[in-house]
Protein backbone atom coordinates (compact mmCIF):
# COMPACT_ATOMS: atom_id res chain seq x y z
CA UNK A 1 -82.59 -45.78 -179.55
CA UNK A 2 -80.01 -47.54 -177.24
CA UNK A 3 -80.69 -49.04 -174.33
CA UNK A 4 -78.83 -46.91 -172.45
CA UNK A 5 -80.91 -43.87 -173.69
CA UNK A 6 -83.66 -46.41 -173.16
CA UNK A 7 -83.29 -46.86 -169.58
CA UNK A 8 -82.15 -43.28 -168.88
CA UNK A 9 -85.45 -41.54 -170.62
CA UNK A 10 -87.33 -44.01 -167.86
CA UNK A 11 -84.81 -43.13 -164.88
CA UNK A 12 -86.23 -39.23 -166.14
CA UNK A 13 -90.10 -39.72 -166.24
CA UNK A 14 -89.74 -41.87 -162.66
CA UNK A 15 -87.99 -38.82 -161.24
CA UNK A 16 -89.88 -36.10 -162.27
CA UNK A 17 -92.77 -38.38 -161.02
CA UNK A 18 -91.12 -38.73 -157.77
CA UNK A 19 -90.12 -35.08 -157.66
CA UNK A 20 -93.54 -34.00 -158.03
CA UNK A 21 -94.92 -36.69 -155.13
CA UNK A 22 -94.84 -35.64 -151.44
CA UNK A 23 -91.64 -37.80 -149.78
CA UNK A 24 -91.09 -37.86 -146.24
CA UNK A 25 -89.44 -34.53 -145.14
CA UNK A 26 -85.65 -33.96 -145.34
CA UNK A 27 -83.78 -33.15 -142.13
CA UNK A 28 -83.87 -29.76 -141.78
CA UNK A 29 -81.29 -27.76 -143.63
CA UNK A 30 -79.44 -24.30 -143.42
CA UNK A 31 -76.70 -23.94 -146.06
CA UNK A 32 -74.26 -20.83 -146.85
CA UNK A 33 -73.71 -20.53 -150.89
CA UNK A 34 -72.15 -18.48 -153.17
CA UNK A 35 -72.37 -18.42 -156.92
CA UNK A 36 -68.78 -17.12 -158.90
CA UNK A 37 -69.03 -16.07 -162.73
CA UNK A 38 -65.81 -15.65 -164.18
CA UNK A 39 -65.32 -12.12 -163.91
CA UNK A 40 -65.26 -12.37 -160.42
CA UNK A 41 -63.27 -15.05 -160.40
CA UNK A 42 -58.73 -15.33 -160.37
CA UNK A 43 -58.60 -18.62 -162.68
CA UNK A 44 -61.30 -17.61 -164.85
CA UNK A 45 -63.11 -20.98 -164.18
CA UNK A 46 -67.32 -20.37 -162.26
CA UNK A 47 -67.10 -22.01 -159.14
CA UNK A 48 -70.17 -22.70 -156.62
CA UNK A 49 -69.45 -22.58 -152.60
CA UNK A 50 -71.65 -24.32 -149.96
CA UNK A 51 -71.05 -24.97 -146.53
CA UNK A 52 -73.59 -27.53 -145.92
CA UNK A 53 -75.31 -27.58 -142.83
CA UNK A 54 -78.09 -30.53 -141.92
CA UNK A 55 -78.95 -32.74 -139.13
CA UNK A 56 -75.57 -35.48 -138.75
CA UNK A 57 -71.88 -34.64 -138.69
CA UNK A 58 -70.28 -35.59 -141.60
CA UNK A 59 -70.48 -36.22 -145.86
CA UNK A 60 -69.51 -38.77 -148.34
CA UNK A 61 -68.59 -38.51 -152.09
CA UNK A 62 -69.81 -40.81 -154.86
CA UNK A 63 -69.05 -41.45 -158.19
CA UNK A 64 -71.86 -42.24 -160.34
CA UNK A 65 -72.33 -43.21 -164.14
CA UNK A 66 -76.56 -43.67 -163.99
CA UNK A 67 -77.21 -41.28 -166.62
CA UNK A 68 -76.32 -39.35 -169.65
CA UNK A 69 -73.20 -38.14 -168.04
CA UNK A 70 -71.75 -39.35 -165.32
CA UNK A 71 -70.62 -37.71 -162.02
CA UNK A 72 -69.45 -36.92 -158.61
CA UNK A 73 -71.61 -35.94 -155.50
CA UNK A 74 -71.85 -35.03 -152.21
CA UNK A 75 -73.84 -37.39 -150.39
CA UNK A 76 -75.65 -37.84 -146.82
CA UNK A 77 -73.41 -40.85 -144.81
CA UNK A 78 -74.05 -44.12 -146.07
CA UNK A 79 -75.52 -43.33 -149.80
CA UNK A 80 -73.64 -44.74 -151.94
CA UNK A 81 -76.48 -45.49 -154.37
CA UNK A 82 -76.58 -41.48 -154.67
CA UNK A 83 -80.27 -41.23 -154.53
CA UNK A 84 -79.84 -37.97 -153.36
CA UNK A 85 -76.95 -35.38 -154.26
CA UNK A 86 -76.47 -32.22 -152.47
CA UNK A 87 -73.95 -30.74 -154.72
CA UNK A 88 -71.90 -32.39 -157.51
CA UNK A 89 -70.16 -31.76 -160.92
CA UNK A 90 -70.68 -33.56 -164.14
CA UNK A 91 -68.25 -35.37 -166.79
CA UNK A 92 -68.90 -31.98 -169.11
CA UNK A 93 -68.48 -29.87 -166.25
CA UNK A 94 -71.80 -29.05 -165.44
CA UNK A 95 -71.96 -28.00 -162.11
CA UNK A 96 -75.10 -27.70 -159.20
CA UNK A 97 -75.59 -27.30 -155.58
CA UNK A 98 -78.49 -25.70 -153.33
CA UNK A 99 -79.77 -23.96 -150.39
CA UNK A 100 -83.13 -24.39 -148.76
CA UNK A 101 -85.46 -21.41 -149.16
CA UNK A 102 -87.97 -20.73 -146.37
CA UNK A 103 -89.74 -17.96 -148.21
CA UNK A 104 -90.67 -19.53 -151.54
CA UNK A 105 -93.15 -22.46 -150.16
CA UNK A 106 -94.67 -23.23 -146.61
CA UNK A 107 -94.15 -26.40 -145.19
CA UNK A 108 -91.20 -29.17 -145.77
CA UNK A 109 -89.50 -30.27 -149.34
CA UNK A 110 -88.02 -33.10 -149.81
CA UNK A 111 -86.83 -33.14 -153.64
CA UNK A 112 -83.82 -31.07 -153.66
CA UNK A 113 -81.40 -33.73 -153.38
CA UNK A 114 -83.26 -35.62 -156.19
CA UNK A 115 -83.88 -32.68 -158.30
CA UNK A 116 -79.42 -32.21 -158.16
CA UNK A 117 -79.45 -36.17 -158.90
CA UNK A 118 -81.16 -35.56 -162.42
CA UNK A 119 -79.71 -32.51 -163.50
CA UNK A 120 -76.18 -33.58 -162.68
CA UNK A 121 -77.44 -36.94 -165.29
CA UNK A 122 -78.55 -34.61 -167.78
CA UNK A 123 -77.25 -31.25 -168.04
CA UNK A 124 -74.43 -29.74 -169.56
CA UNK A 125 -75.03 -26.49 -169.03
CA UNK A 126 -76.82 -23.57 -167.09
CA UNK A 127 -79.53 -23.44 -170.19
CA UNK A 128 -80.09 -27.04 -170.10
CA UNK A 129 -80.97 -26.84 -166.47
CA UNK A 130 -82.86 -23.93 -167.34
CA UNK A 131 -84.90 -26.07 -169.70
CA UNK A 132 -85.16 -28.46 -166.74
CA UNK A 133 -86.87 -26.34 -164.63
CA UNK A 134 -89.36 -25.35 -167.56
CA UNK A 135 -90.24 -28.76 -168.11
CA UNK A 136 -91.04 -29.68 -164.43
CA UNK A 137 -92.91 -26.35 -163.80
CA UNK A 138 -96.36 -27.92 -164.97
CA UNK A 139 -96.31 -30.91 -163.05
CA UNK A 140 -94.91 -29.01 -160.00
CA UNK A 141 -91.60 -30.38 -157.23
CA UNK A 142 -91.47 -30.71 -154.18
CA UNK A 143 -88.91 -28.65 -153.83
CA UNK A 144 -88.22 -24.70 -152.32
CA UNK A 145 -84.44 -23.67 -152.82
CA UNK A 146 -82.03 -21.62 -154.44
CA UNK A 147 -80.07 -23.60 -157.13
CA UNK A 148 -76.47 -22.53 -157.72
CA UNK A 149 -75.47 -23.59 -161.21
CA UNK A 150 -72.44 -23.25 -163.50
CA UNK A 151 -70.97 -24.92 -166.80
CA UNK A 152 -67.46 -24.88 -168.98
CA UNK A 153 -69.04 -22.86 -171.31
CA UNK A 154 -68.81 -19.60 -168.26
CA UNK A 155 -72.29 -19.24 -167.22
CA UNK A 156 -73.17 -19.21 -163.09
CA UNK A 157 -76.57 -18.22 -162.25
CA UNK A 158 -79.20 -18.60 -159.21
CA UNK A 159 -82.44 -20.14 -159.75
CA UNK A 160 -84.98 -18.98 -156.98
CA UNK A 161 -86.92 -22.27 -157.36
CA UNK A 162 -90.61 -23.07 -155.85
CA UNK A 163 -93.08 -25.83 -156.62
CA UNK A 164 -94.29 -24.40 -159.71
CA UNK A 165 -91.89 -21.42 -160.73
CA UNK A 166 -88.22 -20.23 -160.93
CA UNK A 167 -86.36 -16.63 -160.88
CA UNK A 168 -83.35 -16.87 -162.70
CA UNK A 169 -80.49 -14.51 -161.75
CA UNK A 170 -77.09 -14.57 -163.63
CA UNK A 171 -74.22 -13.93 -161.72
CA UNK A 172 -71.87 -12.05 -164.39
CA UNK A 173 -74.34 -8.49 -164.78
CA UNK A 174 -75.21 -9.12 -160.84
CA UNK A 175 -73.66 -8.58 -157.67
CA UNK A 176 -73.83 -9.47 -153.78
CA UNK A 177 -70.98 -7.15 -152.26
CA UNK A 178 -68.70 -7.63 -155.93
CA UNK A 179 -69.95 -7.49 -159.22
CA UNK A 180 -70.05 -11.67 -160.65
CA UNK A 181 -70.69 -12.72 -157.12
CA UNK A 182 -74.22 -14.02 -155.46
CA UNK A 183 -74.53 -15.07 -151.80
CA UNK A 184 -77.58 -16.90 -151.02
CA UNK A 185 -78.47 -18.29 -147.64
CA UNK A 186 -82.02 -19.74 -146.39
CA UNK A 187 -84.16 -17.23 -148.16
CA UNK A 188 -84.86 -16.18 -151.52
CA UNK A 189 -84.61 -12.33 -152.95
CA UNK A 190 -87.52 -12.69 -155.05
CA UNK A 191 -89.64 -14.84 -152.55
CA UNK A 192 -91.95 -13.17 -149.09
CA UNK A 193 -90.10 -10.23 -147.89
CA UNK A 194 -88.84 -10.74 -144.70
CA UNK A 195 -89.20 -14.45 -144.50
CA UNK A 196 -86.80 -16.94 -144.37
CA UNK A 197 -83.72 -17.37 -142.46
CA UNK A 198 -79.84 -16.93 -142.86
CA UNK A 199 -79.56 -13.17 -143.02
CA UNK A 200 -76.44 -12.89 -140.72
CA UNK A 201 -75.05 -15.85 -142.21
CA UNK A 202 -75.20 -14.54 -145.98
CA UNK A 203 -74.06 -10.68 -144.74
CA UNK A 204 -71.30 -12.18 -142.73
CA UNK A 205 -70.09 -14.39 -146.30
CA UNK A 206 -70.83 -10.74 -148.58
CA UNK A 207 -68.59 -8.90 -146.44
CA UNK A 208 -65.43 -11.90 -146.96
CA UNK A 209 -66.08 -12.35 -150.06
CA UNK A 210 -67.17 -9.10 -151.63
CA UNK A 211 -64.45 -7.40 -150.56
CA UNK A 212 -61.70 -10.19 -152.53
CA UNK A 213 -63.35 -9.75 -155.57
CA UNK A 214 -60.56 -7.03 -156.85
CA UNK A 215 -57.59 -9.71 -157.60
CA UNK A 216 -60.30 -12.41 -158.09
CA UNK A 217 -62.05 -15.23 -155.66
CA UNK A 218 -60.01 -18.45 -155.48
CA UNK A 219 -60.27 -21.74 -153.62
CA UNK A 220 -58.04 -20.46 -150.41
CA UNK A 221 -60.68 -17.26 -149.85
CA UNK A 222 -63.42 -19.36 -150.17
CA UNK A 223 -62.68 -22.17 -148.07
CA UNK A 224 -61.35 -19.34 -145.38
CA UNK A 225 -64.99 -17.61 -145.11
CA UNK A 226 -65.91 -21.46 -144.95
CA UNK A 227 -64.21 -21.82 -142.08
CA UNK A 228 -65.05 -18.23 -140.43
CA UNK A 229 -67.20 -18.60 -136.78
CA UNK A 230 -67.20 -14.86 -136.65
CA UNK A 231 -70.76 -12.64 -136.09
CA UNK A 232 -70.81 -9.03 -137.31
CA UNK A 233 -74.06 -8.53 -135.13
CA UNK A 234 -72.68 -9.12 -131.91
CA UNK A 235 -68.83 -7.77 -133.04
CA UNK A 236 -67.44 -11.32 -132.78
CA UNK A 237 -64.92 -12.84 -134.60
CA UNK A 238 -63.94 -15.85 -132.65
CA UNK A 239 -59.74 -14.22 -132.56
CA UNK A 240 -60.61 -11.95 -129.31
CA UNK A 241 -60.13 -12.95 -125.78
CA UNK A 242 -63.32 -13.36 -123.76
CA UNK A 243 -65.58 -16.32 -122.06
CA UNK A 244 -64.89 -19.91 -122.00
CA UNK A 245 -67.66 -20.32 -125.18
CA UNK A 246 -67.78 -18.79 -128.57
CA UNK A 247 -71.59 -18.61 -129.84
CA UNK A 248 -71.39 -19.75 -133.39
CA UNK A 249 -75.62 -20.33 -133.78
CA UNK A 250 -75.38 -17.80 -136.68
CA UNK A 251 -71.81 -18.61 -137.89
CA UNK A 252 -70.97 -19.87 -141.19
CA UNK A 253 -68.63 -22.63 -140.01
CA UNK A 254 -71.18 -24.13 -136.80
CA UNK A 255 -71.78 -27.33 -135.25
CA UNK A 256 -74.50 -28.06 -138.31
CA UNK A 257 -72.33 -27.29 -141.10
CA UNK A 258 -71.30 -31.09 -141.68
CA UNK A 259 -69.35 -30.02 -145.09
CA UNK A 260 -67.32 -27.36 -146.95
CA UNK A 261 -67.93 -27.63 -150.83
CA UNK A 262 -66.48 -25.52 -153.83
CA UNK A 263 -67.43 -26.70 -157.18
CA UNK A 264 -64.96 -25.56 -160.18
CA UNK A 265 -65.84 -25.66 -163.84
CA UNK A 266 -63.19 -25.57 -166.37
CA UNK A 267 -61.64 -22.48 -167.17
CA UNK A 268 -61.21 -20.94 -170.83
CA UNK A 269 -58.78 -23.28 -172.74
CA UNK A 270 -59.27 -25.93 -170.40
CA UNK A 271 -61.42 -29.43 -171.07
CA UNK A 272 -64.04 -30.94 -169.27
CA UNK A 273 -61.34 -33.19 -167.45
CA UNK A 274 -60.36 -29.82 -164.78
CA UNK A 275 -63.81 -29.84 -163.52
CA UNK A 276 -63.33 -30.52 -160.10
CA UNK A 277 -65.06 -31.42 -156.43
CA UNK A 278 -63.31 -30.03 -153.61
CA UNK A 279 -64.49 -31.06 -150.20
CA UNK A 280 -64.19 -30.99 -146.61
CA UNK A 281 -66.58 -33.56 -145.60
CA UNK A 282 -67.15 -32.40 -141.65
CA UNK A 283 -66.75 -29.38 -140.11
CA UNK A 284 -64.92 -27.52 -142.50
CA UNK A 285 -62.31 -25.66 -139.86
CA UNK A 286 -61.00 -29.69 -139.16
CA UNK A 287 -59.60 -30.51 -142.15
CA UNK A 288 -58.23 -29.79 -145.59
CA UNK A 289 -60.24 -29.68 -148.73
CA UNK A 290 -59.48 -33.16 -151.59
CA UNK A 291 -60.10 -32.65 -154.96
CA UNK A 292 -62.24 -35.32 -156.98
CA UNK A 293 -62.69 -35.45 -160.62
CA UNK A 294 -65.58 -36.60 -162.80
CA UNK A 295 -63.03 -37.77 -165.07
CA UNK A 296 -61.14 -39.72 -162.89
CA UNK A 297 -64.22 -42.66 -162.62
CA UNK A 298 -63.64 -42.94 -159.41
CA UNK A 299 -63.58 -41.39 -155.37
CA UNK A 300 -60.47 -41.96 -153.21
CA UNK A 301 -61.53 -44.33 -150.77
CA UNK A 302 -60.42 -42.25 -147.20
CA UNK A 303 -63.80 -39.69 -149.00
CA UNK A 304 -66.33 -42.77 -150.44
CA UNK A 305 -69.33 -43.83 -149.27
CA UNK A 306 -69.81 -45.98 -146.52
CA UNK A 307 -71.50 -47.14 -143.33
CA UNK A 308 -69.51 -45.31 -140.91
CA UNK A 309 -67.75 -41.89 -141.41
CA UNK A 310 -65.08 -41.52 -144.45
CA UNK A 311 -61.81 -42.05 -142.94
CA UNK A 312 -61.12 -37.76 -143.63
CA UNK A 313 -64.17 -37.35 -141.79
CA UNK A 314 -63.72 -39.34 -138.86
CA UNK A 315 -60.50 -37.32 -138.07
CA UNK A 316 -62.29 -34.09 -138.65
CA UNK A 317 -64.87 -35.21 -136.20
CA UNK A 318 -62.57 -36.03 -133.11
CA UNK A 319 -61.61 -32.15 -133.98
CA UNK A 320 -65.10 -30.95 -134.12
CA UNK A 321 -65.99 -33.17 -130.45
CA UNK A 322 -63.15 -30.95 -128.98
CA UNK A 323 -64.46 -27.87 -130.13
CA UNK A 324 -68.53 -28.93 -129.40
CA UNK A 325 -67.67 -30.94 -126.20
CA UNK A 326 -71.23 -30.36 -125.48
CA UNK A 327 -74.59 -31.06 -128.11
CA UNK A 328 -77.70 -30.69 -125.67
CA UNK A 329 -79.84 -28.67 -126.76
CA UNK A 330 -78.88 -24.57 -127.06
CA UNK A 331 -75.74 -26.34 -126.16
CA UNK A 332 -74.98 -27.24 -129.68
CA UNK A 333 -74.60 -23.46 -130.71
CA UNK A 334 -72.01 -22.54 -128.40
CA UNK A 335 -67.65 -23.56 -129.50
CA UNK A 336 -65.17 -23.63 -126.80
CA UNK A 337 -63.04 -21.14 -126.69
CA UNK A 338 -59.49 -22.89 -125.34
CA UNK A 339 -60.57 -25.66 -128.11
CA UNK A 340 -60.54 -23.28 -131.37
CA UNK A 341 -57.44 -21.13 -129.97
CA UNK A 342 -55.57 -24.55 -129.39
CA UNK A 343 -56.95 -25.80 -133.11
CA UNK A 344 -56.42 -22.51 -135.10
CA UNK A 345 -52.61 -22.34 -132.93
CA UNK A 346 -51.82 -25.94 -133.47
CA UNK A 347 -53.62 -28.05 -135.94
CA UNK A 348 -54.90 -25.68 -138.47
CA UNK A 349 -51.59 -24.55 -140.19
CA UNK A 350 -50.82 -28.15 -141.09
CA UNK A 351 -54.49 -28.52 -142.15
CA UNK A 352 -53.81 -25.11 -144.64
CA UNK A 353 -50.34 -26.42 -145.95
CA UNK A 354 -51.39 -29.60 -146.81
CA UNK A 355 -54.19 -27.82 -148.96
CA UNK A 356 -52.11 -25.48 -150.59
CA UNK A 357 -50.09 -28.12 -151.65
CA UNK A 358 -53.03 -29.91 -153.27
CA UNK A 359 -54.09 -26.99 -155.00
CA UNK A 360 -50.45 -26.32 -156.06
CA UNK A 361 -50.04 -29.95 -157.36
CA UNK A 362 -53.94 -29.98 -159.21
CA UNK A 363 -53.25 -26.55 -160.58
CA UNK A 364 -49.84 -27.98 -162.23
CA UNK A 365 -51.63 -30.61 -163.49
CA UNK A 366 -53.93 -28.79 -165.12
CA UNK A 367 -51.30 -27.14 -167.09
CA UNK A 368 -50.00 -30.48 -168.20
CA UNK A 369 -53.67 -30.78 -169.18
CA UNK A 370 -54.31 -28.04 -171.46
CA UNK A 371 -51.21 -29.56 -173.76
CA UNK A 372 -52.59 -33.35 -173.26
CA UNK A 373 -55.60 -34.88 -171.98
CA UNK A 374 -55.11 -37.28 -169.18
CA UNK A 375 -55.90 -40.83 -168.99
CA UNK A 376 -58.86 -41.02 -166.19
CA UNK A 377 -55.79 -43.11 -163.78
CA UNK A 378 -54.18 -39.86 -163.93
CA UNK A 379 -57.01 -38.03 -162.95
CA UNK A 380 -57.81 -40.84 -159.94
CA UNK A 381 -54.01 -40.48 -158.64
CA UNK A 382 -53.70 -37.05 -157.95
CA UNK A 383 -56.94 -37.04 -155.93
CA UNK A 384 -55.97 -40.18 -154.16
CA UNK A 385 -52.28 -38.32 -153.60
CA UNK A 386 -54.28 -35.40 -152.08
CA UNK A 387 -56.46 -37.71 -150.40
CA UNK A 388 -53.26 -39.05 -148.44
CA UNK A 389 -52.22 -36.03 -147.75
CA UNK A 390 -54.84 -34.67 -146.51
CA UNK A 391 -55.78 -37.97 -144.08
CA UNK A 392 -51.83 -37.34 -142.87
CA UNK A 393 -52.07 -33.67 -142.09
CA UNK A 394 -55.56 -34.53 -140.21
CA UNK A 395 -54.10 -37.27 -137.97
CA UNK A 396 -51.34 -34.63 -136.99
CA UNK A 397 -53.77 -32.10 -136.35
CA UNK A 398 -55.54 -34.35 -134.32
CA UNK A 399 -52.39 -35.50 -132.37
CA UNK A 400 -51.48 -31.65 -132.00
CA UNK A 401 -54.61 -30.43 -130.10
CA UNK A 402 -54.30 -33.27 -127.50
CA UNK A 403 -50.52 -32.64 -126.80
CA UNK A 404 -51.97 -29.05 -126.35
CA UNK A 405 -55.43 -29.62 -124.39
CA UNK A 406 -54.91 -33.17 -122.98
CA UNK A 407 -56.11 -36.26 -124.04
CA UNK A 408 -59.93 -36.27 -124.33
């Protein structure tokens, strides 16, 4: 055995120890997920969709070779050891993100993010992950969420996971709203009943999503119910005139939601190398969505890890101060109105461009790709080039609300 296998196998057994140990409790969580089989989807490649939202403002991305394959994930500000992943994609193109289920086990978890960490070092596909779950199920987690998974080989499932047990539902025979398509929020369908959380949240994403299902989901309709602050139950949609504050407590795109994430395996035809990251790493309506590749070995620095916020960030968040000018308390659930009509007037058609040329550019590339595998350098540039642009179109955006509003 080498030592890499070696030191993996050991890097295994000390986290399923750790998994199965009681660790101080994660900030509390309330994510918005969907889960795309191919059928459901316009490029033929599965893709995952979370709009994180936790306790701070903002995400990182790392780049991480620790295990069997290596990997790029989402990480909480200043990780860049990775010791816990909120969503990521593998070198094979292996794919995994979550949402916390309040139905499933009473009480805090705290093992999620490690949980991701592992599979994301040892998976290649939704089986393996699967076999994962099997082997942990004895010795327990400490973990109560509903895993979104997908691989290059076209599977996409949900795993209702608790402490001890899973429900495994595959997305391709299933449907939330459109057949291939599952929206999970902050409950579980096979957990208590009426428990939980999320319920407008996950309705609100059925009805924009299930209803583009016809032509196929792609990256644009995703990231735009990403970005939606609108509430069926109280007929809001954030567009129509009306007082000075917009509640968004039980919007998909809300003060919480500290990143946008979509998760692309490769398509049919394609190899491992299109498997991509695409995030927005603050509130997702302040800026446009980067591509990073597990391929490319590497994260474009205005995304990596660091003390303070990732340069993309830190532009999003002078956005997302205009549009939360106040945090206290109920405060926090409540956008101003003037702010979002100014952004969504002024800054967020530059945002949009700029990430429709990205996904123009990557989706030529992956063309190229199909006839000849790219060197990893390849791979690193066009993120870094959409990286660029997407730092440019933020600064603008940034400069185009404050013509508009003022200077803060």
């Amino acid at each position: 055995m080498s030592v890499h296998a070696t030191r993996f196998r050991l890097a295994a057994a000390a986290a399923f120890a750790v998994l199965a140990a009681p660790l101080a409790p994660s900030p509390a969580d309330a994510c918005t997920t969907a889960i795309v089989a191919p059928s459901a989807s316009r490029s033929g490649r599965p893709m995952l969709w979370k709009n994180r939202d936790v306790d701070g403002s903002d995400n990182q991305v790392v780049y991480l070779a620790d295990g069997r394959y290596p990997y790029v994930g989402v990480v909480n500000r200043g990780d860049a050891a990775g010791l816990q992943v909120w969503a990521g994609i593998n070198s094979t193109g292996f794919g995994v993100m979550n949402s916390a289920s309040y139905n499933l086990e009473s009480g805090d978890t705290a093992g999620e993010g490690t949980f991701m960490k592992l599979a994301l070092q040892s998976c290649a596909t939704v089986d393996d992950f699967e076999a994962l779950l099997a082997r942990s199920n004895s010795g327990g987690r400490d973990v109560s969420a509903n895993f979104g998974v997908i691989d290059a080989k076209g599977g996409a499932a949900v795993f209702e996971t608790s402490a001890k047990g899973y429900v495994r539902v595959d997305a391709a025979p299933s449907g939330d709203g459109a057949r291939g398509l599952l929206v999970r929020s902050n409950y579980s369908h096979s957990g208590t009943k009426g428990s939980g959380s999320g319920f407008l949240r996950e309705a609100r994403a059925i009805e924009l999503l299930g209803s583009s299902t016809a032509g196929g989901l792609d990256l644009a309709t995703i990231l735009r119910a990403a970005r939606d602050v609108g509430n069926a139950g109280i007929g809001q949609t954030g567009e129509e005139s009306g007082p000075p504050l917009v509640y968004t407590g039980d919007s998909i795109c809300r003060l919480d939601t500290v990143a946008a994430i979509v998760l692309e395996a490769p398509a049919p035809g394609e190899g491992p190398e299109a498997g991509a990251l695409w995030i927005v790493p603050s509130l997702p309506l302040a800026g446009a969505a980067v591509p990073v590749f597990p391929h490319a070995g590497a994260v474009p620095a205005p995304l990596a890890a660091g003390r303070g916020p990732a340069p993309l960030a830190a532009r999003a968040l002078e956005l997302r101060k205009r549009l939360f000018p106040d945090t206290r308390g109920e405060k926090k659930r409540y956008m101003d109105r003037r702010a979002l009509a100014a952004l969504k007037a002024r800054s967020l058609p530059g945002l949009l461009a700029a990430e429709e040329a990205t996904r123009a550019e990557v989706e030529a590339a992956r063309e190229a790709w199909r006839r000849s595998r790219p060197a990893p350098a390849d791979a690193a540039k066009l993120s870094a080039s959409a990286a660029a642009r997407a730092l440019a179109a933020g600064e603008a955006a940034v400069a185009a609300v404050a013509k508009e509003l003022g200077e803060p």
